[in-house]
N, C-alpha and C. Protein backbone atom coordinates (compact mmCIF):
# COMPACT_ATOMS: atom_id res chain seq x y z
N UNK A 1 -4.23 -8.43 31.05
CA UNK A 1 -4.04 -9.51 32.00
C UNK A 1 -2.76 -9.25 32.80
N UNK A 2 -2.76 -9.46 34.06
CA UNK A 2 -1.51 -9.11 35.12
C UNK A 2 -0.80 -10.65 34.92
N UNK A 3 0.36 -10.52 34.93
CA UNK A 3 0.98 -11.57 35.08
C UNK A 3 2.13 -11.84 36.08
N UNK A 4 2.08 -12.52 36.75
CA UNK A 4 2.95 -13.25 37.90
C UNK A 4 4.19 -13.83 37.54
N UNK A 5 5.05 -14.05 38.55
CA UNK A 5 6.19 -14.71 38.14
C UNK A 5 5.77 -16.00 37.69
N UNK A 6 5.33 -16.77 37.90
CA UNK A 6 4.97 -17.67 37.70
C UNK A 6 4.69 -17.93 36.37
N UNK A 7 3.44 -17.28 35.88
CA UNK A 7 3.22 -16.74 34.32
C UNK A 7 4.36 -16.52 33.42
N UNK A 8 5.41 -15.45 34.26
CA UNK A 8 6.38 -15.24 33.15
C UNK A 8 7.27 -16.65 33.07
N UNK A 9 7.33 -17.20 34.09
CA UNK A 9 8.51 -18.47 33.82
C UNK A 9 7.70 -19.33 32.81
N UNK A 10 6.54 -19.86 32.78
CA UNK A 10 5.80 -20.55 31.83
C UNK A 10 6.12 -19.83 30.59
N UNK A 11 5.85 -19.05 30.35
CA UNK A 11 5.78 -18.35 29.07
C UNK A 11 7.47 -17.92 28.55
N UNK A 12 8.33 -17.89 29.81
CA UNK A 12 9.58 -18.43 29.29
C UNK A 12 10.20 -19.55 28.40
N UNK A 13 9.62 -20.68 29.19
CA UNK A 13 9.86 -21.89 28.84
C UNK A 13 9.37 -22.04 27.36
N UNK A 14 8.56 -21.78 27.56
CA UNK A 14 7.43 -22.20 26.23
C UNK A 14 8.23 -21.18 25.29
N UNK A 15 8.84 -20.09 25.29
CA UNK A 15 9.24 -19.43 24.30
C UNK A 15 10.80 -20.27 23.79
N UNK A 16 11.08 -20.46 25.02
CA UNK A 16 12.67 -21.40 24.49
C UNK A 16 12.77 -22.83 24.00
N UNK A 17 11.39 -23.72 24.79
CA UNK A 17 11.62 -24.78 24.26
C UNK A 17 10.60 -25.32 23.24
N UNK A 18 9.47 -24.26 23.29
CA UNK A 18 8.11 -24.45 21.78
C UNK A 18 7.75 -25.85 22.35
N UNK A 19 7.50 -27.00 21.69
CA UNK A 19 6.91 -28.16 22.51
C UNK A 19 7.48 -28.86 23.40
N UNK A 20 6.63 -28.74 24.51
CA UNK A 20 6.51 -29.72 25.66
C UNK A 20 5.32 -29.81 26.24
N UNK A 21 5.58 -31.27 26.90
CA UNK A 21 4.68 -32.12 27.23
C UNK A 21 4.05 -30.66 28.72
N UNK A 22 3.01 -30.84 28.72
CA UNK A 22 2.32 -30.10 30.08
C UNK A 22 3.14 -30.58 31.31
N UNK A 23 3.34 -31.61 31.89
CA UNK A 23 3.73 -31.98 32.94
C UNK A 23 5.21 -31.56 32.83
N UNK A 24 5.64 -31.91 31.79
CA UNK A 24 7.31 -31.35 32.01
C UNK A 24 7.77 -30.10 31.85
N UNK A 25 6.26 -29.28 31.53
CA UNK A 25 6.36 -27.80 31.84
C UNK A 25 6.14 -27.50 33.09
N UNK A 26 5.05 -27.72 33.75
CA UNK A 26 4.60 -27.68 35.30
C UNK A 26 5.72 -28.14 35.98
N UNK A 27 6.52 -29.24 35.86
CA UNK A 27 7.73 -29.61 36.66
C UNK A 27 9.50 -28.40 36.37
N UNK A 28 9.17 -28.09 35.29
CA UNK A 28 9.99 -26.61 34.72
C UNK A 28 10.16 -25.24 36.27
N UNK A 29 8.41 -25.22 36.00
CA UNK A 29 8.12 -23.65 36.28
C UNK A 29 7.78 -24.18 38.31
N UNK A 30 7.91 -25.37 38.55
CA UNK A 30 7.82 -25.88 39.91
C UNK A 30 6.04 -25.97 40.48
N UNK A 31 5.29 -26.49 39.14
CA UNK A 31 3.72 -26.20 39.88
C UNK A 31 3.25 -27.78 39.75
N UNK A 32 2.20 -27.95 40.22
CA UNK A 32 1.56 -29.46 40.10
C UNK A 32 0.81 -28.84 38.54
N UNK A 33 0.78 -30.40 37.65
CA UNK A 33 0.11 -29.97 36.43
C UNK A 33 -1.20 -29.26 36.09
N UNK A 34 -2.74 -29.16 37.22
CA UNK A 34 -3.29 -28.65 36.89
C UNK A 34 -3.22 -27.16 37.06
N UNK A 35 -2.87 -26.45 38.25
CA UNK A 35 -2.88 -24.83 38.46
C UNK A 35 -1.89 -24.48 36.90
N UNK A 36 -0.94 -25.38 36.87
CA UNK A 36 -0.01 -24.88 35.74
C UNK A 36 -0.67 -25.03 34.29
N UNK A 37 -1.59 -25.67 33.80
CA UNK A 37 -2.40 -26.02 32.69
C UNK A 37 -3.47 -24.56 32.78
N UNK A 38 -4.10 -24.76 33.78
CA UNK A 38 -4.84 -23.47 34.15
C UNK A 38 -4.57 -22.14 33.53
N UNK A 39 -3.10 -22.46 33.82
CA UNK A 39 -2.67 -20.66 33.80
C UNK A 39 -2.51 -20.58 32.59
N UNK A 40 -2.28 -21.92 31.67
CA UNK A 40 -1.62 -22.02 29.93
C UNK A 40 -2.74 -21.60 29.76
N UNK A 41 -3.82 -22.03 29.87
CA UNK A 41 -5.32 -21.95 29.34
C UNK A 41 -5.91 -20.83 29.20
N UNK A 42 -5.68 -19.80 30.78
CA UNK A 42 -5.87 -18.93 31.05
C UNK A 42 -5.50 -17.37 29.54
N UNK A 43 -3.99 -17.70 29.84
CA UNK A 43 -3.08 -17.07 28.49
C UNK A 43 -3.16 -16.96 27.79
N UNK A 44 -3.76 -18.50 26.64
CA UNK A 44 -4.20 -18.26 25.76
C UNK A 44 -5.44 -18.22 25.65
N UNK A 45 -6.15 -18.07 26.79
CA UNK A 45 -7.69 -17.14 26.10
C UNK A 45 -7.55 -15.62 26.18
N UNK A 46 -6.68 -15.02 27.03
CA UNK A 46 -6.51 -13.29 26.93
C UNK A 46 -5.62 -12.91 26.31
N UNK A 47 -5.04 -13.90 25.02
CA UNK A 47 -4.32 -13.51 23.70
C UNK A 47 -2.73 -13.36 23.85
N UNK A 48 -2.82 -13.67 25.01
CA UNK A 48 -0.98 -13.32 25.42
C UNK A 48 -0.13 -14.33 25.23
N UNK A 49 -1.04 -15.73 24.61
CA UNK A 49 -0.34 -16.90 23.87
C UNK A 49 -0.95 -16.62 22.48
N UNK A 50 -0.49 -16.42 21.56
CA UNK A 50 -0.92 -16.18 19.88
C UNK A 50 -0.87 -17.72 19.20
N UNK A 51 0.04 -18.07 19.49
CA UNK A 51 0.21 -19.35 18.91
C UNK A 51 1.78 -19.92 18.83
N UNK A 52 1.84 -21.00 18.41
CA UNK A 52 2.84 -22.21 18.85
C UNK A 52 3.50 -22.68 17.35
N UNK A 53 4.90 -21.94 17.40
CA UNK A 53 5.31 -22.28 15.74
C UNK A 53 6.74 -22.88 16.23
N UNK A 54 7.39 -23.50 14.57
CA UNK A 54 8.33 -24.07 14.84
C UNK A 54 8.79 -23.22 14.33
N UNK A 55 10.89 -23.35 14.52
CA UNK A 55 11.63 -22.21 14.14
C UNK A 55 12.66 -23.20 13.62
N UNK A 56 12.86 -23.06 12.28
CA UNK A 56 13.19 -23.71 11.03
C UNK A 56 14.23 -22.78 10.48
N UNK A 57 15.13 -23.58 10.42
CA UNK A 57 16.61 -23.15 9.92
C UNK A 57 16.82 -23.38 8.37
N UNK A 58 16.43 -22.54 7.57
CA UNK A 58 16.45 -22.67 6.32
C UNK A 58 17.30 -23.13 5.70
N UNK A 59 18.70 -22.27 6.39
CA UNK A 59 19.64 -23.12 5.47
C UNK A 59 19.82 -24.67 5.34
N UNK A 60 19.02 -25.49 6.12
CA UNK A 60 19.24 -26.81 6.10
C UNK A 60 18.32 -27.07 5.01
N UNK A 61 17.68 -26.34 4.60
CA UNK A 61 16.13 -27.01 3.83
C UNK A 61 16.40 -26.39 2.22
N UNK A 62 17.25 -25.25 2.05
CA UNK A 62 17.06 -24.63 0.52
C UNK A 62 18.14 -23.20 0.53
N UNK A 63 18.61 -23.12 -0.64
CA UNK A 63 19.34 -21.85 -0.41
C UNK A 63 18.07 -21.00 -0.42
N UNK A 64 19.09 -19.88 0.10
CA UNK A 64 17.87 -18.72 -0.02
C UNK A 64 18.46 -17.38 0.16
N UNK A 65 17.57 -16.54 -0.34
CA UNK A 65 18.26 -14.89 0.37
C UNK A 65 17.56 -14.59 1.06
N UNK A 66 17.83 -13.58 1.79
CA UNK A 66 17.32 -13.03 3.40
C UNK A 66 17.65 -11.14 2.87
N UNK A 67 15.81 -10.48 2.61
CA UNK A 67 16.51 -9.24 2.41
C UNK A 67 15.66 -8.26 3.42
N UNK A 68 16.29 -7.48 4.26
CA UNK A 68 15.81 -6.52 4.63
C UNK A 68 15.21 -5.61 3.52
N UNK A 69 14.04 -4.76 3.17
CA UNK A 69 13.54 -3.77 2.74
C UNK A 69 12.83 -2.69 3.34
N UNK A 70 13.02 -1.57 2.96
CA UNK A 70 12.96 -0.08 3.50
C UNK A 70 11.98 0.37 2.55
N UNK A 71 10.96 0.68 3.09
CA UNK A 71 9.76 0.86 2.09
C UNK A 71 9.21 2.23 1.94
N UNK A 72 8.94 3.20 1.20
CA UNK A 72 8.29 4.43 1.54
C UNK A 72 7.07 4.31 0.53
N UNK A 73 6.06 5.13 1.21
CA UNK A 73 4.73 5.13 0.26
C UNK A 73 4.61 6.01 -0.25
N UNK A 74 3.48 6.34 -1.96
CA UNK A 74 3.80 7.73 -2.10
C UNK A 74 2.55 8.38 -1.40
N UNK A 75 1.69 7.83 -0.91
CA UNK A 75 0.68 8.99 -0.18
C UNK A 75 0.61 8.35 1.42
N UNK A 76 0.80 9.25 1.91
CA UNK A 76 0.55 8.93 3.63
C UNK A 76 -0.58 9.50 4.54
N UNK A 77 -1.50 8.38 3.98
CA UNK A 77 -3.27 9.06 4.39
C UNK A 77 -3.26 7.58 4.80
N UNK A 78 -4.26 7.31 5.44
CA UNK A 78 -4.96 6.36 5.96
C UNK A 78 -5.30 5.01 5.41
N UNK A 79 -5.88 5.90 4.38
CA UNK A 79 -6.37 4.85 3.41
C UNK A 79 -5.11 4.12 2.61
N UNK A 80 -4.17 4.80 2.37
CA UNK A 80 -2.55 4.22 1.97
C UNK A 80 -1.83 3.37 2.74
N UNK A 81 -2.04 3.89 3.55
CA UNK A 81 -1.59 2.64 4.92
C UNK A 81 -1.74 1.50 4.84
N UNK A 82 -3.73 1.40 5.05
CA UNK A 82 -4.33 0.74 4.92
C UNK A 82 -4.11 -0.33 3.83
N UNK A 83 -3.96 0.33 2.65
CA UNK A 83 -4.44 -0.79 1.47
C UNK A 83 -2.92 -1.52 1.33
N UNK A 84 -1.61 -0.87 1.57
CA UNK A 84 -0.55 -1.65 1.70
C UNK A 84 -0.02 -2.72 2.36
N UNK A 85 -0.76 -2.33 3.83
CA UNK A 85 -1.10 -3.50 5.27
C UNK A 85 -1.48 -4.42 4.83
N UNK A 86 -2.97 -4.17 4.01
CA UNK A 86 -3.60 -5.57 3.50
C UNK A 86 -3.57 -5.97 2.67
N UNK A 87 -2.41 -5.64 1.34
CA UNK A 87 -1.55 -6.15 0.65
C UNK A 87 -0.77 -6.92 0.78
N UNK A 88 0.46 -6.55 2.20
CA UNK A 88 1.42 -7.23 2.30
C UNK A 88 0.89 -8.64 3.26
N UNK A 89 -0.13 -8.74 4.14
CA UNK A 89 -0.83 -9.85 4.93
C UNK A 89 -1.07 -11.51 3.76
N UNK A 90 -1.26 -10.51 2.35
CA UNK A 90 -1.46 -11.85 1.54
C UNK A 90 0.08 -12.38 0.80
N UNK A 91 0.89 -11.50 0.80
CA UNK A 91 2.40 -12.17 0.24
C UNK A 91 3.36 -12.94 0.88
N UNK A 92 3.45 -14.24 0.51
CA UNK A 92 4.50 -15.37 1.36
C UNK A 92 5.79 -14.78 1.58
N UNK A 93 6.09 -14.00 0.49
CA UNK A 93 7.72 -13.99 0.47
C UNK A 93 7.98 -12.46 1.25
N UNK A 94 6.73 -12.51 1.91
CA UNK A 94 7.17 -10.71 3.10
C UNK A 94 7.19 -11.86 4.12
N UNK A 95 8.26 -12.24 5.21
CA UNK A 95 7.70 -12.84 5.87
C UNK A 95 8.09 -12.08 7.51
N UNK A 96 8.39 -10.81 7.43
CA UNK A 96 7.92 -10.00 8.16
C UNK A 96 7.66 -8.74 8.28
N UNK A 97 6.80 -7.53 8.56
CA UNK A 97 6.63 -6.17 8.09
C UNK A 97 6.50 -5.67 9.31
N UNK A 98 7.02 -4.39 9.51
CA UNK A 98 6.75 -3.33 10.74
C UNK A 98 6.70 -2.02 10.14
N UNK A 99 5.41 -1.40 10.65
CA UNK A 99 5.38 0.51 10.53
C UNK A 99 6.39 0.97 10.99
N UNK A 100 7.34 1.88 10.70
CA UNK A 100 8.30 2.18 11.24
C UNK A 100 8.19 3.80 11.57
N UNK A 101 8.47 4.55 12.18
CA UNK A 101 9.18 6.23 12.18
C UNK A 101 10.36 6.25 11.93
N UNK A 102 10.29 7.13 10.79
CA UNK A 102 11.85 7.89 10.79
C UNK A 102 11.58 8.46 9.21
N UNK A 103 12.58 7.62 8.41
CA UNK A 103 12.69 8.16 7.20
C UNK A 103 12.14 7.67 6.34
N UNK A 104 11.27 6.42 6.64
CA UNK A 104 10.60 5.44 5.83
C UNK A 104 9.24 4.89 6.40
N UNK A 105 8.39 4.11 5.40
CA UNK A 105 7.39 4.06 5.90
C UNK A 105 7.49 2.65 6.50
N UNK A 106 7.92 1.59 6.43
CA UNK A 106 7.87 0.17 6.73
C UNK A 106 9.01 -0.42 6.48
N UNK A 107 9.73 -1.28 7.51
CA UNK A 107 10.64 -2.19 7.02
C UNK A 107 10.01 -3.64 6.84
N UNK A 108 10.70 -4.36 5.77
CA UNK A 108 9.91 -5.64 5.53
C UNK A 108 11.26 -6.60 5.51
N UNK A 109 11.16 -7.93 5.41
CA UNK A 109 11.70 -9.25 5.56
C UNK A 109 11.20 -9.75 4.08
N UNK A 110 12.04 -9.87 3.48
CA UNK A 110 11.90 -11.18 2.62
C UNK A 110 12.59 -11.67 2.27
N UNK A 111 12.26 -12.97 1.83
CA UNK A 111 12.81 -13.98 1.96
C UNK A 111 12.67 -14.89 0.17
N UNK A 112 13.54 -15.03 -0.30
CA UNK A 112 13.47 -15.21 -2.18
C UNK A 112 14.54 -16.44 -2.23
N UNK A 113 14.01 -17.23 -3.33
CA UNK A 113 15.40 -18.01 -3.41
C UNK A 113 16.67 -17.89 -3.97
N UNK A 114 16.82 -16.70 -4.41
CA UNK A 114 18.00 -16.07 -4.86
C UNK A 114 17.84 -14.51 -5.11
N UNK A 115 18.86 -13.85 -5.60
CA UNK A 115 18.63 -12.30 -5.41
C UNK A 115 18.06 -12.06 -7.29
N UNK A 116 17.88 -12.81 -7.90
CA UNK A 116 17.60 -12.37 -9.49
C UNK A 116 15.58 -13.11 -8.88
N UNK A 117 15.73 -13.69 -8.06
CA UNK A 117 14.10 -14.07 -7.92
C UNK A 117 13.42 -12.87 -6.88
N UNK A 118 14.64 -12.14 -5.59
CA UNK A 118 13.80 -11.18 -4.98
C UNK A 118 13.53 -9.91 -6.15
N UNK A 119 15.19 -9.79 -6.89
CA UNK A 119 14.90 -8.41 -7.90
C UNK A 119 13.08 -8.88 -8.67
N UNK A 120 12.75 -9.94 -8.66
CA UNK A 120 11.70 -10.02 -9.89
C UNK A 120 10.22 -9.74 -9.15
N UNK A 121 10.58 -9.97 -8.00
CA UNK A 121 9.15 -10.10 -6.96
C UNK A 121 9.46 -8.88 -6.61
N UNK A 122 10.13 -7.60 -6.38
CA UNK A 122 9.98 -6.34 -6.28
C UNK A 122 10.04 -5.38 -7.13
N UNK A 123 10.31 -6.39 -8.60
CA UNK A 123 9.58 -5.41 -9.84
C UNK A 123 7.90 -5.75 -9.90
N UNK A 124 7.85 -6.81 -9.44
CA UNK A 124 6.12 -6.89 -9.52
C UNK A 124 5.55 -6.35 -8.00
N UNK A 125 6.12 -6.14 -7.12
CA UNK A 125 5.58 -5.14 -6.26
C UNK A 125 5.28 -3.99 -6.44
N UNK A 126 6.48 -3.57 -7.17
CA UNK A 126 6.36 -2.05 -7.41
C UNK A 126 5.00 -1.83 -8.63
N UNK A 127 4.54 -2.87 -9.40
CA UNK A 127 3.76 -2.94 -10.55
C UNK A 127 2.51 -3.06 -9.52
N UNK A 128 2.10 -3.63 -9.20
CA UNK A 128 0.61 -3.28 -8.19
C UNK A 128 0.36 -2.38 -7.28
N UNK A 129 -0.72 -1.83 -8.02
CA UNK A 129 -1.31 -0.66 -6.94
C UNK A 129 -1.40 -0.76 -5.73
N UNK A 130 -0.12 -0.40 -4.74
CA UNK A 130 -0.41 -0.81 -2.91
C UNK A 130 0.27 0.04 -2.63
N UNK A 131 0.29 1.25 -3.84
CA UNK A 131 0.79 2.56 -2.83
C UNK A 131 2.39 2.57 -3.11
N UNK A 132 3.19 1.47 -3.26
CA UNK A 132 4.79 1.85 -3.31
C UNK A 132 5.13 2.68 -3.40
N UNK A 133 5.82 3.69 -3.41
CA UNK A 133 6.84 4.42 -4.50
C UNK A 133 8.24 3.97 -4.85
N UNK A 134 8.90 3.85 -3.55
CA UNK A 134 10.37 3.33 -3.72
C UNK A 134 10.99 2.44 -2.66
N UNK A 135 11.78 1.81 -2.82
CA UNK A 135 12.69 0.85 -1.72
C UNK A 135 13.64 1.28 -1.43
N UNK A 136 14.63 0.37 -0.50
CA UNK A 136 16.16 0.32 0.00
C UNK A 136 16.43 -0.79 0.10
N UNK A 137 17.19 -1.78 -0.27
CA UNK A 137 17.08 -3.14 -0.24
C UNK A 137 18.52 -3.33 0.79
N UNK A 138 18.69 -3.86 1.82
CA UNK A 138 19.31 -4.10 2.58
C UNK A 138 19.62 -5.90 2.80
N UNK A 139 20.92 -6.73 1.88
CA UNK A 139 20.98 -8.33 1.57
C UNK A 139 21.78 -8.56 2.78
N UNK A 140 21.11 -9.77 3.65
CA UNK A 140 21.71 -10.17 4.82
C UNK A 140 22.94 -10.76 4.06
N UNK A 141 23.93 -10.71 4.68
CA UNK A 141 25.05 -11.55 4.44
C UNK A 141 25.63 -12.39 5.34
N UNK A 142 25.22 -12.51 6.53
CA UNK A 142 24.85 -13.66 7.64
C UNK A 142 24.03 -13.04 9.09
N UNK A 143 23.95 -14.31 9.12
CA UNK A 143 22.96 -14.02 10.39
C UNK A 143 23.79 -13.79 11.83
N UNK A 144 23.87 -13.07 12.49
CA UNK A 144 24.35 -12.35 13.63
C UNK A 144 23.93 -12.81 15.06
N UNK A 145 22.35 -12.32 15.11
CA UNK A 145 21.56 -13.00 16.42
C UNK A 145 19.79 -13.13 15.84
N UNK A 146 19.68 -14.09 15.75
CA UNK A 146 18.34 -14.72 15.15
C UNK A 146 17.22 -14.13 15.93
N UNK A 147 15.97 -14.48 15.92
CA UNK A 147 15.03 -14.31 16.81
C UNK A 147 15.49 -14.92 17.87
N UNK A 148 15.27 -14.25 19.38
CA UNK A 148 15.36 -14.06 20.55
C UNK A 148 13.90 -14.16 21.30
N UNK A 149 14.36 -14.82 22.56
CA UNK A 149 13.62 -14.59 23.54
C UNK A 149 13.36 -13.36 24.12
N UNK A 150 12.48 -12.24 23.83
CA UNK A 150 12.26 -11.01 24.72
C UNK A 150 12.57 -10.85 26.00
N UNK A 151 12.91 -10.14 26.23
CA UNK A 151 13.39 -10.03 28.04
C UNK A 151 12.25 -9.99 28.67
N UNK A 152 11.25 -10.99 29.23
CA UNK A 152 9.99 -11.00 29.66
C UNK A 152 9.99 -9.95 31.04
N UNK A 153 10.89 -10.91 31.87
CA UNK A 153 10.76 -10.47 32.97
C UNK A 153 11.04 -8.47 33.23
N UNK A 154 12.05 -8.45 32.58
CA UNK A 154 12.51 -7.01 32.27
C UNK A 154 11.42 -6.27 31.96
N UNK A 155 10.37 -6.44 31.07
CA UNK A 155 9.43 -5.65 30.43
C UNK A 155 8.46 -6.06 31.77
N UNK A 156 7.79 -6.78 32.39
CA UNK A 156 7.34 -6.84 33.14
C UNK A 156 7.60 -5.97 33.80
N UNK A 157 8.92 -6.28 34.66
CA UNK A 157 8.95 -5.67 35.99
C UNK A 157 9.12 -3.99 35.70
N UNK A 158 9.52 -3.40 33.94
CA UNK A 158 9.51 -1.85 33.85
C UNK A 158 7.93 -1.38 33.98
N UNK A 159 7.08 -2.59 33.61
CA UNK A 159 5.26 -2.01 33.56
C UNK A 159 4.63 -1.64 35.19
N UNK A 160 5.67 -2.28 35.80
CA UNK A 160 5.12 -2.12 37.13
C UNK A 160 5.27 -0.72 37.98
């Protein structure tokens, strides 16, 4: 799907402010509410809206640890990939994973309520067959710059 300035300012908004009312988005991005509903509609039928979450500051809600992990597999075939991918899709406490290049096979996010509860959930990782071999455990010790707004427009205007 090509997207317009227009598009990207909507999809700005919506990334910074998560709910709002339609009209006080259309009055945002400068459109009358239906062309501007249109285009929401539009977006999220060609997948370029995924969905609409809240962003929840844990520390207000529970202690917790925050651990980066560095993952390597011991076989790197397809099928290893595979069965680890759809391993980690069912575990709460990955609560984010990326394939990576370099020296490792995946970095992961998790998230434990203390570091004697992540050590226990990555001795039982390592105990199910999903391919592991070994980690790097990397413990946030504060947060720096949180999730971000992507530079929309930037990536746009380099596709062009």
């Amino acid at each position: 799907m090509k997207l317009d300035s227009r598009d990207i300012a909507i999809l700005q908004v919506l990334i910074d402010e998560g709910r709002i009312a339609k009209t006080a988005l259309a009055e945002k991005v400068n459109l009358s509410p239906t062309p501007c509903w249109n285009r929401l509609r539009k977006m999220e039928e060609a997948g370029v809206i995924s969905g609409y979450r809240a962003q929840v500051d844990l520390r207000r809600i529970a202690p917790h640890t925050s651990v980066f992990v560095a993952a390597e597999l011991r076989d790197h075939t397809a099928p290893s990939f595979a069965r680890f991918e759809s391993a980690v899709q069912g575990i709460e406490e990955i609560t984010g994973c990326w394939a990576v290049g370099g020296g490792y096979d995946y970095l992961m996010q998790v998230i434990a309520p203390d570091i004697d509860a992540f050590q226990r959930f990555m001795d039982g990782l390592l105990e199910r067959d999903i391919g592991l071999a070994r980690y790097f455990s990397y413990i946030v010790t504060k947060p720096v710059k949180g999730p971000a707004s992507p530079p929309l427009a930037a990536l746009v205007a380099a596709k062009d």
